[in-house]
C-alpha atoms as a PDB file:
ATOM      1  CA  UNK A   1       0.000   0.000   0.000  1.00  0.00           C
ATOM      2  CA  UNK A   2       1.177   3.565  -1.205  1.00  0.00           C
ATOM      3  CA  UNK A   3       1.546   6.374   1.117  1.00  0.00           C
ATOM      4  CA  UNK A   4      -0.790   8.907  -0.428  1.00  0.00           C
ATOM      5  CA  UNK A   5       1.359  12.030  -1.708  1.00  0.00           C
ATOM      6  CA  UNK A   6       0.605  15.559  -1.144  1.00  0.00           C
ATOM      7  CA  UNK A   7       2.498  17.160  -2.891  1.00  0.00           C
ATOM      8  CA  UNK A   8      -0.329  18.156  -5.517  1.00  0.00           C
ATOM      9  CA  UNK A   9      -2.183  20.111  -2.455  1.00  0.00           C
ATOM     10  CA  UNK A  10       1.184  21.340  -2.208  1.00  0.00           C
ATOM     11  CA  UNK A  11       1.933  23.005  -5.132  1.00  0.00           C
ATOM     12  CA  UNK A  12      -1.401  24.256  -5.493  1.00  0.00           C
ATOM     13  CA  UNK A  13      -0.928  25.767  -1.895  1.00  0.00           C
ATOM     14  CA  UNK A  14       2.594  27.397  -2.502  1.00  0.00           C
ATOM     15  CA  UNK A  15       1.155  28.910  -6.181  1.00  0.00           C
ATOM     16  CA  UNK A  16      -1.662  30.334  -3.934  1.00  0.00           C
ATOM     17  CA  UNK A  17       0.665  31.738  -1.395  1.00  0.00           C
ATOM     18  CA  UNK A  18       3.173  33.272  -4.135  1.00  0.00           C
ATOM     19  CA  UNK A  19       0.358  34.553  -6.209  1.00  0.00           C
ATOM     20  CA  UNK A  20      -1.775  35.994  -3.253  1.00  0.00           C
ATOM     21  CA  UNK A  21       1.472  37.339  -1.737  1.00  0.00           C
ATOM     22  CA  UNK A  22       2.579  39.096  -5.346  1.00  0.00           C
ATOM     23  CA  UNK A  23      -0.993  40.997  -5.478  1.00  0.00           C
ATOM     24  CA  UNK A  24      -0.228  42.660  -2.467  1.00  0.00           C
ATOM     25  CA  UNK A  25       0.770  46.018  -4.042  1.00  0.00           C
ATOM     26  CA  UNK A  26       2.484  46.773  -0.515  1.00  0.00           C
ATOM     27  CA  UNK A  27       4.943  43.496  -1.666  1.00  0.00           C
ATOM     28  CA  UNK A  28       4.727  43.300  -5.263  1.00  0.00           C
ATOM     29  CA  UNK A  29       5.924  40.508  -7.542  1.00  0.00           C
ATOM     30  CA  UNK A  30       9.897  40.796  -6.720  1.00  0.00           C
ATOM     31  CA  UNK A  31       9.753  40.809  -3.114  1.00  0.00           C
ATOM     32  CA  UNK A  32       6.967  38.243  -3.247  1.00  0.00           C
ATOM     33  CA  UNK A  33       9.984  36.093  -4.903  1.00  0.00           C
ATOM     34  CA  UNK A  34      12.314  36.682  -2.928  1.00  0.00           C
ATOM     35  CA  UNK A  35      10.588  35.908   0.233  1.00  0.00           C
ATOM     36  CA  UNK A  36       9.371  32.161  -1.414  1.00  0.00           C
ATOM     37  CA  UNK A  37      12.968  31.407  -1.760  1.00  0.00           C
ATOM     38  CA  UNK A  38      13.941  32.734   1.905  1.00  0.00           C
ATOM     39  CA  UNK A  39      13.483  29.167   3.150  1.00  0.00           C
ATOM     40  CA  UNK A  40      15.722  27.277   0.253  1.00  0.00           C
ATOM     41  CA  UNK A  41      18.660  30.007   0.953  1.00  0.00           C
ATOM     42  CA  UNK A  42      18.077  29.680   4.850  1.00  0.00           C
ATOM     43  CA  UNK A  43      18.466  26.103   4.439  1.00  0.00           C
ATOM     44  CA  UNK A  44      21.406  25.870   1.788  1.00  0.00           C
ATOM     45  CA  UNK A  45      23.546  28.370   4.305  1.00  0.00           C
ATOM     46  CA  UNK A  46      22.851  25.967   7.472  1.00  0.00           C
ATOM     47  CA  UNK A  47      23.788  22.793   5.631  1.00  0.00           C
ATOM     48  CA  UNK A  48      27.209  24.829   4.261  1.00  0.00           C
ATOM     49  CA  UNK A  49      27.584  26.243   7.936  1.00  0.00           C
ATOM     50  CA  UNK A  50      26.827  24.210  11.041  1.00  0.00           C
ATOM     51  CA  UNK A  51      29.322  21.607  11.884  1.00  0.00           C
ATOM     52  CA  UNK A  52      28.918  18.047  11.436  1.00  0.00           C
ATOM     53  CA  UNK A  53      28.384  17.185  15.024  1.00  0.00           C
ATOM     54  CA  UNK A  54      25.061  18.697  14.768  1.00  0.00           C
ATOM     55  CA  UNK A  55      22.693  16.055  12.950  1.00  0.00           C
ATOM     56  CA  UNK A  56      19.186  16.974  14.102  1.00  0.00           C
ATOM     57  CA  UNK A  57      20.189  20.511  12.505  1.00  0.00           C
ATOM     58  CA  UNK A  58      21.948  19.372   9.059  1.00  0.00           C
ATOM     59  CA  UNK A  59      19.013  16.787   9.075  1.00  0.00           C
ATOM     60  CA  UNK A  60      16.462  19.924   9.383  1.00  0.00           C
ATOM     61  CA  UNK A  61      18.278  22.336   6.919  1.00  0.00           C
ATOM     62  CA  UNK A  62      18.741  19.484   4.296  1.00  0.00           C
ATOM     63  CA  UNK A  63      14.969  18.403   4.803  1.00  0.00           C
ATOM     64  CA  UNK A  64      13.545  21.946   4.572  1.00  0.00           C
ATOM     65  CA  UNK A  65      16.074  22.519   1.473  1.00  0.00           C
ATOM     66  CA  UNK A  66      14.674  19.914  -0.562  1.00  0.00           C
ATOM     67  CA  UNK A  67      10.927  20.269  -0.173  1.00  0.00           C
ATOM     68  CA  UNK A  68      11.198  23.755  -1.404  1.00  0.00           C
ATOM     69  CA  UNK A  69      13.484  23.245  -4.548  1.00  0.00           C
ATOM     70  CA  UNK A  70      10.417  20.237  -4.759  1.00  0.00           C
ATOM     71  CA  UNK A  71       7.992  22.759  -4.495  1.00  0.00           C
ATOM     72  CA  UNK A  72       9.215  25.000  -6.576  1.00  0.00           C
ATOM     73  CA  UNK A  73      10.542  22.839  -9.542  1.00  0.00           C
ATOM     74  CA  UNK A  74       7.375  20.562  -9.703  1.00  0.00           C
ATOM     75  CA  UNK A  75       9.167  16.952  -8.246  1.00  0.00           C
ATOM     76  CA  UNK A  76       6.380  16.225  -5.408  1.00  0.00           C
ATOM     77  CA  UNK A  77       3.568  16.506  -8.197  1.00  0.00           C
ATOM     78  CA  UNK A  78       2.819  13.001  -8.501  1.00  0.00           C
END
């Protein structure tokens, strides 16, 4: 037995976010960007900085680092 995905509600969820956050005209469309990649770059420095001794943190940073570049290039769709 599969383990249903989400990553459909996912995507449709982060498109909602981006677009709702872009129509803001307090935000607009380039900060809107820039703050749906915040948690990708947050998560690319910790891997690159914290030491090796800390797992539960390199584990968290690569974790959150992948399900955004998933979100954003399309991979958790099916």
């Amino acid at each position: 037995m599969d383990v249903p995905s989400y990553g459909c509600c996912r995507a449709v969820l982060t498109i909602w976010f981006g677009v709702t956050l872009a129509s803001c005209r307090s935000v607009g469309r380039g900060y809107a960007a820039m703050l749906m990649f915040v948690p990708a770059l947050l998560g690319s420095l910790l891997v690159n900085t914290l030491p090796s001794q800390n797992k539960v943190g390199l584990l968290f940073s690569y974790w959150i680092t992948s399900e955004v570049s998933k979100m954003h290039s399309g991979v958790g769709l099916i």
